[in-house]
PDB file of N, CA and C in Angstrom:
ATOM      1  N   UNK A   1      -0.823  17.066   2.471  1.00  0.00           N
ATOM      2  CA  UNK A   1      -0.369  15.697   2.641  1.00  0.00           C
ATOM      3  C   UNK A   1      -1.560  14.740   2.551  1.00  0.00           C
ATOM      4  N   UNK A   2      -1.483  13.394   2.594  1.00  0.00           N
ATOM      5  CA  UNK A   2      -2.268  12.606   2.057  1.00  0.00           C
ATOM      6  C   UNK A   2      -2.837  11.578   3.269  1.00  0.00           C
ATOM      7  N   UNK A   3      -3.620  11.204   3.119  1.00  0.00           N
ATOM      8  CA  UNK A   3      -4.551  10.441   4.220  1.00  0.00           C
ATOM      9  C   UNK A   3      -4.098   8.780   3.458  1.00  0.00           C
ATOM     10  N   UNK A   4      -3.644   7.617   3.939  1.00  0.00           N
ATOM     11  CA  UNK A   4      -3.170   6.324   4.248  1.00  0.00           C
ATOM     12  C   UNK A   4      -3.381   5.439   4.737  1.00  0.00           C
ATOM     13  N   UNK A   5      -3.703   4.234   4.171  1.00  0.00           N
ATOM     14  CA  UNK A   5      -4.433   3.017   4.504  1.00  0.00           C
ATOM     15  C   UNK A   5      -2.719   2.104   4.752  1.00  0.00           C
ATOM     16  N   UNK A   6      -2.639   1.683   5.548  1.00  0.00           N
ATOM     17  CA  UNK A   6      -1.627   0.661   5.501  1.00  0.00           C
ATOM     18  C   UNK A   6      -2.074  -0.971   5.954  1.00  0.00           C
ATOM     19  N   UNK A   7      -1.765  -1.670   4.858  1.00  0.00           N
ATOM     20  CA  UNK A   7      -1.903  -2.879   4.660  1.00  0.00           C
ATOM     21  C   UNK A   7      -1.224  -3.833   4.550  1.00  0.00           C
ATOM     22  N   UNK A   8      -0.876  -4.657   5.953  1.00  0.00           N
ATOM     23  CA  UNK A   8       0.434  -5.486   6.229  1.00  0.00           C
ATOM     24  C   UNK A   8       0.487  -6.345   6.795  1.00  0.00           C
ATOM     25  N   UNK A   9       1.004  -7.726   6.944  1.00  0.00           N
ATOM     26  CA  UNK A   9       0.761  -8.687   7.946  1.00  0.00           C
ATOM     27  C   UNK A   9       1.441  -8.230   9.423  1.00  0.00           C
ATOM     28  N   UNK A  10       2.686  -7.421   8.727  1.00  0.00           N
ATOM     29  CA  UNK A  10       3.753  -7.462   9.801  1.00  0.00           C
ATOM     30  C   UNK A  10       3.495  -6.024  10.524  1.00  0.00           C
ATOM     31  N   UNK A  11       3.292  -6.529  12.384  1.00  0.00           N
ATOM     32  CA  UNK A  11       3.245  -5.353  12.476  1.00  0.00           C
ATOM     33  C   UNK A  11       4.461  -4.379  12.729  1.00  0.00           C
ATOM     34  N   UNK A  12       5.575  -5.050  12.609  1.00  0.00           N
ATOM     35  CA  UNK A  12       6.957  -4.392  12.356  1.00  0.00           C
ATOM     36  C   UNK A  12       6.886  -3.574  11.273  1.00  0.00           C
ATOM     37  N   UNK A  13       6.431  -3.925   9.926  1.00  0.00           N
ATOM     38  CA  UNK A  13       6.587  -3.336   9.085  1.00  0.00           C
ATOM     39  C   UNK A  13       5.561  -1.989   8.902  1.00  0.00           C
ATOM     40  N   UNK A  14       3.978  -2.139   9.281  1.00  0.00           N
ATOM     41  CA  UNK A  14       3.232  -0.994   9.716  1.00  0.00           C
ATOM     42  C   UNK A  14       3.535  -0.346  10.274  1.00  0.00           C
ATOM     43  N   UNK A  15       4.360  -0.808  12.208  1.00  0.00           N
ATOM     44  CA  UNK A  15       4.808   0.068  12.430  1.00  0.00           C
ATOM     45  C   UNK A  15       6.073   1.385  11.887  1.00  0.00           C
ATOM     46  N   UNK A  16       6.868   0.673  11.049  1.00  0.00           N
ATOM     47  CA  UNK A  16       7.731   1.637  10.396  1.00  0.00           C
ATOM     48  C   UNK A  16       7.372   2.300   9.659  1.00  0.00           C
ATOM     49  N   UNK A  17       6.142   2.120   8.239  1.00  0.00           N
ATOM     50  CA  UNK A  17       5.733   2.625   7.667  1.00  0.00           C
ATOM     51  C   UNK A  17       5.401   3.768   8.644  1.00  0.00           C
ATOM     52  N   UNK A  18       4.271   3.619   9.508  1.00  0.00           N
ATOM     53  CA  UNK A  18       3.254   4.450  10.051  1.00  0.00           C
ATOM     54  C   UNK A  18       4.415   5.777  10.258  1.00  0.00           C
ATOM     55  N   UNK A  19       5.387   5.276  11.014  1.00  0.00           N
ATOM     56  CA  UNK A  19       6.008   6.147  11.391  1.00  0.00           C
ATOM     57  C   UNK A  19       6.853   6.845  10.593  1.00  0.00           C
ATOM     58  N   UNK A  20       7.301   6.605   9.256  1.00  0.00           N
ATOM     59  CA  UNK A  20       7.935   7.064   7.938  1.00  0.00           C
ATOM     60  C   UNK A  20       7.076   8.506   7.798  1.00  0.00           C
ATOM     61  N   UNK A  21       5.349   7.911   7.336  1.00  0.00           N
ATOM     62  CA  UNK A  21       4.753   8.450   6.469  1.00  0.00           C
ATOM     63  C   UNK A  21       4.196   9.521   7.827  1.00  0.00           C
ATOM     64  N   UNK A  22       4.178   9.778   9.021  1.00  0.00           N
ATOM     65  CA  UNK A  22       3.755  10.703   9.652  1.00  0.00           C
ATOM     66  C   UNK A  22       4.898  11.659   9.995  1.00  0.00           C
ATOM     67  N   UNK A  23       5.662  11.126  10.490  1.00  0.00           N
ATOM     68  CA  UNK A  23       7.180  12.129  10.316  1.00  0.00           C
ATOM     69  C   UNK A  23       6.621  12.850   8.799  1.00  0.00           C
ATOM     70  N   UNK A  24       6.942  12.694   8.315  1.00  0.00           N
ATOM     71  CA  UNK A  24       6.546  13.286   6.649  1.00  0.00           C
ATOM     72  C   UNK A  24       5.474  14.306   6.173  1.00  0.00           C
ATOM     73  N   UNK A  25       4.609  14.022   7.636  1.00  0.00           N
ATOM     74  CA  UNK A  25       3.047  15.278   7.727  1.00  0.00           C
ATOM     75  C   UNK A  25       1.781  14.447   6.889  1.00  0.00           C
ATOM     76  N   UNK A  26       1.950  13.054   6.632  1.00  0.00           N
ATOM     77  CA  UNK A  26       0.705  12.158   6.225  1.00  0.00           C
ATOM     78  C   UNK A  26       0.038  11.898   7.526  1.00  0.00           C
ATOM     79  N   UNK A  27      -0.965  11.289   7.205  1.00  0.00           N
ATOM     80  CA  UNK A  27      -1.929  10.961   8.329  1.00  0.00           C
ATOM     81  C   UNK A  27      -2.131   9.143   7.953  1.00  0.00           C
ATOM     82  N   UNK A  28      -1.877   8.448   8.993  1.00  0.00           N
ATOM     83  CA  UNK A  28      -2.270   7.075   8.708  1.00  0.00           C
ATOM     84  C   UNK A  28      -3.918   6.944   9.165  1.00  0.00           C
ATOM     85  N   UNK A  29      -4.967   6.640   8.394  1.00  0.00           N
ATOM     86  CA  UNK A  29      -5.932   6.763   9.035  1.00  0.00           C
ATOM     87  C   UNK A  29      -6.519   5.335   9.105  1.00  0.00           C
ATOM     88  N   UNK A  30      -5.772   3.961   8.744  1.00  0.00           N
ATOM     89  CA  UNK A  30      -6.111   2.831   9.036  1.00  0.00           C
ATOM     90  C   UNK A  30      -5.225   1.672   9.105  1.00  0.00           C
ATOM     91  N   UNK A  31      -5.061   0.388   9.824  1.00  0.00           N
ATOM     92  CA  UNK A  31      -3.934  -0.144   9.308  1.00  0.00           C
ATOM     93  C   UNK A  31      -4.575  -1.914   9.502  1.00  0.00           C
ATOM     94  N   UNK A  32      -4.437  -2.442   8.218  1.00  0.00           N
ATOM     95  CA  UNK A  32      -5.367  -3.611   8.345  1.00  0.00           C
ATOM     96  C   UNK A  32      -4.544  -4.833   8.228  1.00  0.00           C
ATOM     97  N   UNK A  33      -4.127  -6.131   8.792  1.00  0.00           N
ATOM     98  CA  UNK A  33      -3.521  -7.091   8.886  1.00  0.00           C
ATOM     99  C   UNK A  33      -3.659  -7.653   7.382  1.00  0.00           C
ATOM    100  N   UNK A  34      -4.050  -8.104   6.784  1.00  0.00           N
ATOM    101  CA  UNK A  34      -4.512  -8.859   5.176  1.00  0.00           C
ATOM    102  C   UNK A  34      -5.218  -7.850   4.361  1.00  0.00           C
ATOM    103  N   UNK A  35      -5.245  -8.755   3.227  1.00  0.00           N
ATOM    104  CA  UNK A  35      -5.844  -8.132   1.575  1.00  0.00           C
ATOM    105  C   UNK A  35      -7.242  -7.981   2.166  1.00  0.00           C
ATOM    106  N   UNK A  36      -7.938  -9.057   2.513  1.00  0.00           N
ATOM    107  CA  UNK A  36      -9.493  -8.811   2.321  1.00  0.00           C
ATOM    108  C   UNK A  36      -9.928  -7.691   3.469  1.00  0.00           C
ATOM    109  N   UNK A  37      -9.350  -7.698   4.870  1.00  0.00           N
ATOM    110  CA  UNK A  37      -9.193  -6.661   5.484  1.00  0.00           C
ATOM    111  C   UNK A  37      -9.299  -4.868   5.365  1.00  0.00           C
ATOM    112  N   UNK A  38      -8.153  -5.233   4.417  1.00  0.00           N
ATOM    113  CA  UNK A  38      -7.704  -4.084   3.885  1.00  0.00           C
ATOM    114  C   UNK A  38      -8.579  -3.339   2.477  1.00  0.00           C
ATOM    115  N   UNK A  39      -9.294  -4.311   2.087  1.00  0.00           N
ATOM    116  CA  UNK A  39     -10.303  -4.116   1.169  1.00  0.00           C
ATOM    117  C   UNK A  39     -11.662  -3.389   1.335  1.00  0.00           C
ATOM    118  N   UNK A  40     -11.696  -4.089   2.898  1.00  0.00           N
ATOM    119  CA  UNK A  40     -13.306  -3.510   3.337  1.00  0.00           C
ATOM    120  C   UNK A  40     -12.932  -1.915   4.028  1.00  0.00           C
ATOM    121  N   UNK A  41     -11.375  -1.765   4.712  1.00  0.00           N
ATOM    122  CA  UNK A  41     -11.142  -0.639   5.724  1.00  0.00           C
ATOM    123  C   UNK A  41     -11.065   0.257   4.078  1.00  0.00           C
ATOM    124  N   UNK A  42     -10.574  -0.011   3.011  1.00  0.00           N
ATOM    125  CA  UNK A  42     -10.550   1.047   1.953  1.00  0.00           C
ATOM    126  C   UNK A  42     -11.807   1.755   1.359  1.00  0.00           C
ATOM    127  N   UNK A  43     -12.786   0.427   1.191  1.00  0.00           N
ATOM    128  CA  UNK A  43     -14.224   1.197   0.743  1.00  0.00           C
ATOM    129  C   UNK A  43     -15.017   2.309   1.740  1.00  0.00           C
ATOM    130  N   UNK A  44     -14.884   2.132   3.581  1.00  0.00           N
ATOM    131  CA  UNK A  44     -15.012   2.390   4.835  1.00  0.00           C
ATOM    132  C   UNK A  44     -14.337   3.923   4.542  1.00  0.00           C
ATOM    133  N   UNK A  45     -13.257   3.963   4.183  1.00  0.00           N
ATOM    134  CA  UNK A  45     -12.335   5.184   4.442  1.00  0.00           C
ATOM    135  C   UNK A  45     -11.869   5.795   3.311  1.00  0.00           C
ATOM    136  N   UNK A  46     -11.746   5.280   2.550  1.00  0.00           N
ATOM    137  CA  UNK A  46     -11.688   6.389   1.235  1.00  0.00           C
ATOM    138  C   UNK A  46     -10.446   7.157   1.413  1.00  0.00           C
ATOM    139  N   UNK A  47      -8.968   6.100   1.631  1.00  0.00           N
ATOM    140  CA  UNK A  47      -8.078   6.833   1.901  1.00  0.00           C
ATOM    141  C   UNK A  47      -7.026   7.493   0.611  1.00  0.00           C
ATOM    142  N   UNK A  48      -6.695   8.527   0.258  1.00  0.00           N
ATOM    143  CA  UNK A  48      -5.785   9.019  -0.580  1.00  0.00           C
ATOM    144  C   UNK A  48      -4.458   8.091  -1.453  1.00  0.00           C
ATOM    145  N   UNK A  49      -4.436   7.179  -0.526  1.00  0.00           N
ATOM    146  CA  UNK A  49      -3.699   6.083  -0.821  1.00  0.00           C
ATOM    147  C   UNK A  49      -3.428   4.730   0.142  1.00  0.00           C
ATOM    148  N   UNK A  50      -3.301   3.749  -0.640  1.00  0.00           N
ATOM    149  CA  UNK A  50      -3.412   2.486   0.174  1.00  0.00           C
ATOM    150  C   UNK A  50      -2.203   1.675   0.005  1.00  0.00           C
ATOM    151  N   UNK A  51      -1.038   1.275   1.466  1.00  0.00           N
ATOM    152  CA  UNK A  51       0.019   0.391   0.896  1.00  0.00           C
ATOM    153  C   UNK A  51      -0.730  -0.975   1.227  1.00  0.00           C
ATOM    154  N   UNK A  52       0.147  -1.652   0.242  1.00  0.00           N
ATOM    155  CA  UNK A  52      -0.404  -2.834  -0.050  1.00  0.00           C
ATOM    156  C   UNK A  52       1.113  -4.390  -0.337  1.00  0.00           C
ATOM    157  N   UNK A  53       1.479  -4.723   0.880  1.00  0.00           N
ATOM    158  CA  UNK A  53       2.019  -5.913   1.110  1.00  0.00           C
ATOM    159  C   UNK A  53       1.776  -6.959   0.368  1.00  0.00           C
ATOM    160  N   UNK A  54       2.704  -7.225  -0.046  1.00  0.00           N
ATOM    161  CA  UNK A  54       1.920  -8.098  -1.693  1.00  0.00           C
ATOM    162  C   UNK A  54       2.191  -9.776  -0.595  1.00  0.00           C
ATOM    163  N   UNK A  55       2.624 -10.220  -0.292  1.00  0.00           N
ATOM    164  CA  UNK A  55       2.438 -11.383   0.534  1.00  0.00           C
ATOM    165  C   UNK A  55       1.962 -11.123   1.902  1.00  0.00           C
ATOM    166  N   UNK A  56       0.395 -11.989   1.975  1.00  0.00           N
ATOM    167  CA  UNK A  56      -0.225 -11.636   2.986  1.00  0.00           C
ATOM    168  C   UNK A  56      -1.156 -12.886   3.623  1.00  0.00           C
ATOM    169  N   UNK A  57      -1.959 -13.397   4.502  1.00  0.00           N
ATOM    170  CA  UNK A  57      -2.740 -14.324   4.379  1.00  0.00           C
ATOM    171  C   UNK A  57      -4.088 -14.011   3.823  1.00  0.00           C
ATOM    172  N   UNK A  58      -4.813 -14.614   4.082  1.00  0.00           N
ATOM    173  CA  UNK A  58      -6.581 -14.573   3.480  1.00  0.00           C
ATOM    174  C   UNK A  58      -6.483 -13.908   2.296  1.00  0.00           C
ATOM    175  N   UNK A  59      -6.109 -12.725   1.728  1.00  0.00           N
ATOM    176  CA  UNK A  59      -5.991 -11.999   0.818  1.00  0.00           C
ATOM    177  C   UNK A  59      -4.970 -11.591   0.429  1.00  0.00           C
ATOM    178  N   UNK A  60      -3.736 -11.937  -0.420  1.00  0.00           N
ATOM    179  CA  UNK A  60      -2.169 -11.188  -0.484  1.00  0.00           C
ATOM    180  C   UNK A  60      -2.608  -9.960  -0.980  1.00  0.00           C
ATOM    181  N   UNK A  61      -1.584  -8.999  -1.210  1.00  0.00           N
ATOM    182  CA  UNK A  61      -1.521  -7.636  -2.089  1.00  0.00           C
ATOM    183  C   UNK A  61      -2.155  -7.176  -3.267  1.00  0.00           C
ATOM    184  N   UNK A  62      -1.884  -8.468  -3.981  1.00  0.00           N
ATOM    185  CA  UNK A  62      -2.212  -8.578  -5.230  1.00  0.00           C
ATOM    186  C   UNK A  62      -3.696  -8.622  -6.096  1.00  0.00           C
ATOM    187  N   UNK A  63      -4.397  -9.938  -4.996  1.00  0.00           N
ATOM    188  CA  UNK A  63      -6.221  -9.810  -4.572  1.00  0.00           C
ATOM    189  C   UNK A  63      -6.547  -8.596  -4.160  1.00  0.00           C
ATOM    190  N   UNK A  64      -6.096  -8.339  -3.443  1.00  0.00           N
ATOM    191  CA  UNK A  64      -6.798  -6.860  -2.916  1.00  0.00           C
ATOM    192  C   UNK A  64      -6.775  -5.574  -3.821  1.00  0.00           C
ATOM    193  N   UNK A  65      -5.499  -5.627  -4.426  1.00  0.00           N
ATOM    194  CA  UNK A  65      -4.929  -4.682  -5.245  1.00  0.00           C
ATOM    195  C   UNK A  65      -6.624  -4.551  -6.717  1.00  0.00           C
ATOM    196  N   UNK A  66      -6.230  -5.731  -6.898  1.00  0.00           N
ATOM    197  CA  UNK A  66      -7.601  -5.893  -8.280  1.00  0.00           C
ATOM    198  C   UNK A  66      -8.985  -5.981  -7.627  1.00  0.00           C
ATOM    199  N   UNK A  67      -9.361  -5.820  -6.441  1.00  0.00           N
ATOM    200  CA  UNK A  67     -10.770  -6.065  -6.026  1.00  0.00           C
ATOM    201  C   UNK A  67     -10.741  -4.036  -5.344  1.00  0.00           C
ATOM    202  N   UNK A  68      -9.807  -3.783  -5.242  1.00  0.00           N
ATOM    203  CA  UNK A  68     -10.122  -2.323  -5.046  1.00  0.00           C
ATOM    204  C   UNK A  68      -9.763  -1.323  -5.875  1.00  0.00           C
ATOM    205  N   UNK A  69      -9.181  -1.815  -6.705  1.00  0.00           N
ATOM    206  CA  UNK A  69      -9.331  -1.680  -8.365  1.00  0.00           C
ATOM    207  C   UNK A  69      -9.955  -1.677  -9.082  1.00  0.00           C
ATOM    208  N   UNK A  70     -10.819  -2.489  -8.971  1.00  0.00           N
ATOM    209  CA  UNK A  70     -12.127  -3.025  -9.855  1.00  0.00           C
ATOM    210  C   UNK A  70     -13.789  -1.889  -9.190  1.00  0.00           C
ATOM    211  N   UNK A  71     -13.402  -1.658  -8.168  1.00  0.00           N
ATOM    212  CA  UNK A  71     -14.599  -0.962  -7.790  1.00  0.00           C
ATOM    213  C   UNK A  71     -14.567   0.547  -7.709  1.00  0.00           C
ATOM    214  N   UNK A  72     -12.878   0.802  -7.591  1.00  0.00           N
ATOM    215  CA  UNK A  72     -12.030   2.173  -7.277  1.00  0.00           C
ATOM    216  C   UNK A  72     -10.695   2.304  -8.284  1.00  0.00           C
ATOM    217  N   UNK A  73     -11.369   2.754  -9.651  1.00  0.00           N
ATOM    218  CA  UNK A  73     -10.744   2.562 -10.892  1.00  0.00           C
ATOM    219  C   UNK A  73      -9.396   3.888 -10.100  1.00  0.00           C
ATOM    220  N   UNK A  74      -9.779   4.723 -10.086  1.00  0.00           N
ATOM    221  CA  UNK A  74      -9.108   6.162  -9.387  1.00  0.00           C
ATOM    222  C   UNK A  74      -7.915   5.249  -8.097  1.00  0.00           C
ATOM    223  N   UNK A  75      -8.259   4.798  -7.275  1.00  0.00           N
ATOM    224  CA  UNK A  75      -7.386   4.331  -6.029  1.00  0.00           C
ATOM    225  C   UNK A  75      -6.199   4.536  -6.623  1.00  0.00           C
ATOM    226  N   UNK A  76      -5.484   5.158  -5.678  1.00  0.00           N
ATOM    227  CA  UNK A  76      -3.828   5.030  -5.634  1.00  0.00           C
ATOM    228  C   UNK A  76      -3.282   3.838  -4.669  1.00  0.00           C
ATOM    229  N   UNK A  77      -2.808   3.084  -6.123  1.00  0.00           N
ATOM    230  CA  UNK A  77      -2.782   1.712  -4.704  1.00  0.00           C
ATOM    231  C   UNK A  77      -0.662   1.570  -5.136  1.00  0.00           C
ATOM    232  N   UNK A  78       0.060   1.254  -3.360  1.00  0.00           N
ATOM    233  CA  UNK A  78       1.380   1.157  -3.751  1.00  0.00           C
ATOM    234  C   UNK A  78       1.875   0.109  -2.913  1.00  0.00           C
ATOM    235  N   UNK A  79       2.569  -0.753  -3.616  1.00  0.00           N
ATOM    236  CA  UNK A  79       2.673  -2.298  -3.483  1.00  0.00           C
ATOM    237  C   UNK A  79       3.996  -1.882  -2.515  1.00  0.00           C
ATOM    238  N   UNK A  80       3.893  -3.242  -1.635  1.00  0.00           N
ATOM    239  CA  UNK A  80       5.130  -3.084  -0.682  1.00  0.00           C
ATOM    240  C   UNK A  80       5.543  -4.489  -0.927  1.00  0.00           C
ATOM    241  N   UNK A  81       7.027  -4.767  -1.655  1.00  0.00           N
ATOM    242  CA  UNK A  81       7.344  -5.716  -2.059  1.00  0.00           C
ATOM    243  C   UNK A  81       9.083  -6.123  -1.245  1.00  0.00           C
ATOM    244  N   UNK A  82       8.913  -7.354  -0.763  1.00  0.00           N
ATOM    245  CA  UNK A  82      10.144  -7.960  -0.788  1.00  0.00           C
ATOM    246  C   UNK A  82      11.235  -8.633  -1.843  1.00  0.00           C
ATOM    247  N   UNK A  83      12.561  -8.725  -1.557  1.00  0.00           N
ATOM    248  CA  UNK A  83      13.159  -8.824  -2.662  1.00  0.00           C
ATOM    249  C   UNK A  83      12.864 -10.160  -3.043  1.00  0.00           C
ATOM    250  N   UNK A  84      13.477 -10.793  -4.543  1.00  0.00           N
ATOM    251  CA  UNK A  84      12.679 -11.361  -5.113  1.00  0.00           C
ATOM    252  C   UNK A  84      11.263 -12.291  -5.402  1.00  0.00           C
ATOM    253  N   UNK A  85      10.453 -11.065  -5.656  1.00  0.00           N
ATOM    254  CA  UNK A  85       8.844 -11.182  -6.075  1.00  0.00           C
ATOM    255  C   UNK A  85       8.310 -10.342  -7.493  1.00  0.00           C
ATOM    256  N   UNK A  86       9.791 -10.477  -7.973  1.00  0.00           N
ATOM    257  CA  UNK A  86       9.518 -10.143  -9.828  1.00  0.00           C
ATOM    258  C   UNK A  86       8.544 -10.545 -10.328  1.00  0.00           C
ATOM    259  N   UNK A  87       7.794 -11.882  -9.870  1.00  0.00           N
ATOM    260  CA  UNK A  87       6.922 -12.463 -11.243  1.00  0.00           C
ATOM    261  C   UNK A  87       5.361 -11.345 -10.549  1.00  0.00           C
ATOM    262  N   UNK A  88       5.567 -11.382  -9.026  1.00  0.00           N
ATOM    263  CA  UNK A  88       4.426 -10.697  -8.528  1.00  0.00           C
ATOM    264  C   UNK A  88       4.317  -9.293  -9.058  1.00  0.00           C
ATOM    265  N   UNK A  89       5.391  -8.536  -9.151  1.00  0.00           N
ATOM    266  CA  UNK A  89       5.643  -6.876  -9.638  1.00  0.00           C
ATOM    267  C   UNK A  89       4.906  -6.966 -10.909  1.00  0.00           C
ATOM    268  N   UNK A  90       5.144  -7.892 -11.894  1.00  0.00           N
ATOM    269  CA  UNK A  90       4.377  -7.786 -13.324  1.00  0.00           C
ATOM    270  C   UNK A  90       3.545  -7.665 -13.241  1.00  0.00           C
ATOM    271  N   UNK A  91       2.312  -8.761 -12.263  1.00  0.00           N
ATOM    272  CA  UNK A  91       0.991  -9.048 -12.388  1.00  0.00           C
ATOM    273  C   UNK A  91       0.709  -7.605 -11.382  1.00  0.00           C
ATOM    274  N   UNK A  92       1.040  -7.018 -10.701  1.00  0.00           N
ATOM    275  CA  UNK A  92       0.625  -5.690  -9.556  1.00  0.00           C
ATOM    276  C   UNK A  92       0.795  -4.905 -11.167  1.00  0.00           C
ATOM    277  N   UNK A  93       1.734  -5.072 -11.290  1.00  0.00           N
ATOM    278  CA  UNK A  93       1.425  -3.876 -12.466  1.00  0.00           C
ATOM    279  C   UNK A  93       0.794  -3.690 -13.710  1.00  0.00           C
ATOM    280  N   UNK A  94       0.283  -5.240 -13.860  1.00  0.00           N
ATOM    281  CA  UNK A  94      -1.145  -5.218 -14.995  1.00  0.00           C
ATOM    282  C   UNK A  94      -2.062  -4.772 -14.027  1.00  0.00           C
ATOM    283  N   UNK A  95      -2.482  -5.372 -12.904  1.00  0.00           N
ATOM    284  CA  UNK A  95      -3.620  -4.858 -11.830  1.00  0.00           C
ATOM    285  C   UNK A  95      -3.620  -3.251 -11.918  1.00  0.00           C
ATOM    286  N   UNK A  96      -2.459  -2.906 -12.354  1.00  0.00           N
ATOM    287  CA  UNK A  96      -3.177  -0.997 -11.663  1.00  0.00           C
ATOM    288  C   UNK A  96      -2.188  -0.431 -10.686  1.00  0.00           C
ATOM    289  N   UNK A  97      -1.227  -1.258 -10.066  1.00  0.00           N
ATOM    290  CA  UNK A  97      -0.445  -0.568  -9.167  1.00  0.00           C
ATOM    291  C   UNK A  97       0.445   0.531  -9.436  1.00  0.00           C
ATOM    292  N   UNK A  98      -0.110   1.566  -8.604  1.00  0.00           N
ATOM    293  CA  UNK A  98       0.781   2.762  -8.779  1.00  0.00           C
ATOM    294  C   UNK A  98       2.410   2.873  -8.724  1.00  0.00           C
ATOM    295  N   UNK A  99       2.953   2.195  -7.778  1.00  0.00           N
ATOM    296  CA  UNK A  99       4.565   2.570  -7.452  1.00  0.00           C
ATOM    297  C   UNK A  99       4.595   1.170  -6.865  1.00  0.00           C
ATOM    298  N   UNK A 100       6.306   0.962  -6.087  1.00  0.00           N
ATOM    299  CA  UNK A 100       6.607  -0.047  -5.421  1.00  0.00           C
ATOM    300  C   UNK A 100       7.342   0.471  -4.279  1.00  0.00           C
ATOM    301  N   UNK A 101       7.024  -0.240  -3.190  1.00  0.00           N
ATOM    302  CA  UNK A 101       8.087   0.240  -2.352  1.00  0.00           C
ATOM    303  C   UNK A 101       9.070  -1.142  -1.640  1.00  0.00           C
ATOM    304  N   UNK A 102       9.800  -0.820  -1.918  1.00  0.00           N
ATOM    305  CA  UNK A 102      10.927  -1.914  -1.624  1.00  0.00           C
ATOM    306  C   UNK A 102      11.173  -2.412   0.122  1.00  0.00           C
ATOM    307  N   UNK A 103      10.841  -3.541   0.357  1.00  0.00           N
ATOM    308  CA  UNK A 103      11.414  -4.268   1.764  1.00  0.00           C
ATOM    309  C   UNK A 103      13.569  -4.589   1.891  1.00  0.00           C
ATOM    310  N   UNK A 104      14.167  -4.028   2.984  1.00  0.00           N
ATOM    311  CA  UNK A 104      13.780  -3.136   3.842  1.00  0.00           C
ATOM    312  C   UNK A 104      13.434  -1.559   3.619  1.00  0.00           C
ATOM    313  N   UNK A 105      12.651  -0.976   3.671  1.00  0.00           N
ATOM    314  CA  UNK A 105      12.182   0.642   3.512  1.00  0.00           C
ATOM    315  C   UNK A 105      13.552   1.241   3.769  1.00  0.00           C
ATOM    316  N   UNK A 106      13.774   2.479   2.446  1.00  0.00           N
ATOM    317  CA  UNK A 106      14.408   3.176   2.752  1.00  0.00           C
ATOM    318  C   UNK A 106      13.687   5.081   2.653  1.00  0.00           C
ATOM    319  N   UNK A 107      13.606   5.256   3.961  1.00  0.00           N
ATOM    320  CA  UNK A 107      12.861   6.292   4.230  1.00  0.00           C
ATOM    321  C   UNK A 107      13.144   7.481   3.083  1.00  0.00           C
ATOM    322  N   UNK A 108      14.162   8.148   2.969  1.00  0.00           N
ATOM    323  CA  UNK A 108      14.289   9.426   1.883  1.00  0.00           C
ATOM    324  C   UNK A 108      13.414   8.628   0.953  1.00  0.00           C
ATOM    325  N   UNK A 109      13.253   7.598  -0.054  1.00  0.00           N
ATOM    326  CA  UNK A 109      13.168   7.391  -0.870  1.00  0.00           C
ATOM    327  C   UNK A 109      11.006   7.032  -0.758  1.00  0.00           C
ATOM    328  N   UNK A 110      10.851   6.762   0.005  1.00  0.00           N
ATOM    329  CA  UNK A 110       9.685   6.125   0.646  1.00  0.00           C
ATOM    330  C   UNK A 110       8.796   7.493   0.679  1.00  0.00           C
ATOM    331  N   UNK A 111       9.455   8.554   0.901  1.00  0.00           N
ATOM    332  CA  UNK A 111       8.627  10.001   1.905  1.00  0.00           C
ATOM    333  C   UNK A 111       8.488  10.679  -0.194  1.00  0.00           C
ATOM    334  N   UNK A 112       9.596  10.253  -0.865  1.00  0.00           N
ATOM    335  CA  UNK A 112       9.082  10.922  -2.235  1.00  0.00           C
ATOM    336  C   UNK A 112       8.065   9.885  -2.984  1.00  0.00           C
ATOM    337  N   UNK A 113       8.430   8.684  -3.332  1.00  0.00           N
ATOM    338  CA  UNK A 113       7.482   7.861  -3.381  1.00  0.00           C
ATOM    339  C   UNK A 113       6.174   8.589  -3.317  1.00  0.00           C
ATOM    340  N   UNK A 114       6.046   8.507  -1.971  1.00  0.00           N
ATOM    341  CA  UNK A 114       4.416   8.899  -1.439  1.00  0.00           C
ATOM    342  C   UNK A 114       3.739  10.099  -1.855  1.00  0.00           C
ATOM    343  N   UNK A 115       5.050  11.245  -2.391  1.00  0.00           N
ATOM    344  CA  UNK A 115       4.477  12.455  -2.899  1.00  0.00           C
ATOM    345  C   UNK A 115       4.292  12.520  -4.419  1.00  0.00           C
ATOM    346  N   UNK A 116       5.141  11.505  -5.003  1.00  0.00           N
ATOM    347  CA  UNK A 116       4.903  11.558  -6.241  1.00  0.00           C
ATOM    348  C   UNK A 116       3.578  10.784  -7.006  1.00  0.00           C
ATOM    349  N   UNK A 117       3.083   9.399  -5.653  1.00  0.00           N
ATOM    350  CA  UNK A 117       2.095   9.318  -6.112  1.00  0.00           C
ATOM    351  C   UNK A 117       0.736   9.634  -5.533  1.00  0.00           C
ATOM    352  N   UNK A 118       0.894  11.026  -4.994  1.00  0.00           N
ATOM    353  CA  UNK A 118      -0.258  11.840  -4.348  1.00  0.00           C
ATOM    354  C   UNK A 118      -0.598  12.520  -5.764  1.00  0.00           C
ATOM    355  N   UNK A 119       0.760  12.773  -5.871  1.00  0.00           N
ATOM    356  CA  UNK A 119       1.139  14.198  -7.390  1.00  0.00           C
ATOM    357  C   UNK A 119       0.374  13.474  -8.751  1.00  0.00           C
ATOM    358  N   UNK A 120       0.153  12.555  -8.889  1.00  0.00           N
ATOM    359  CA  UNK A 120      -0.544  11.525  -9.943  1.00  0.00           C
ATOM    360  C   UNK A 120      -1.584  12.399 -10.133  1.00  0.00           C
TER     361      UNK A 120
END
């Protein structure tokens, strides 16, 4: 299983993640409020994969997504998107983003997600 950066304003939503992806046998090994946050805890930790809240303050999803991209061509980075943020999904997915995971989380779907883009 895979080691996990979670990157979120909400801590409702970390907390569910956290608890998705450990039920599941992942390890959350960081969880950072914003993009730029979440930028420095990724270079720090070198996690297997990083979710990434595409609306955020100081740094949204999207900044972060291309600045840990740009230094960590390899990163498995997977966008956590609310419903309509189509124009944002395009630009995450010129950036490099691996997968999407849809707001509200639906766990079966969330726990393969995460294995398929370990399996990358």
């Amino acid at each position: 299983m895979g080691n996990i950066l979670i990157v979120d304003d909400s801590r409702t939503s970390r907390r569910i993640l956290k608890s998705v992806l450990e039920n599941q046998g992942h390890q959350v090994v960081g969880e950072a409020k914003n993009g730029e946050e979440g930028y420095q805890m990724f270079k720090e930790l070198k996690p297997d994969i990083v979710t990434l809240d595409v609306t955020m303050p100081v740094l949204d999803g999207i900044g972060a997504l291309k600045k840990i991209k740009g230094e960590f061509p390899e990163a498995k980075c997977v966008m956590v998107t609310a419903a309509g943020q189509k124009t944002k999904l395009v630009e995450a997915v010129q950036a490099g983003a691996d997968e999407f995971i849809p707001k509200p989380f639906d766990t079966d779907n969330l726990g393969q997600l995460i294995k398929d883009v370990l399996a990358k």
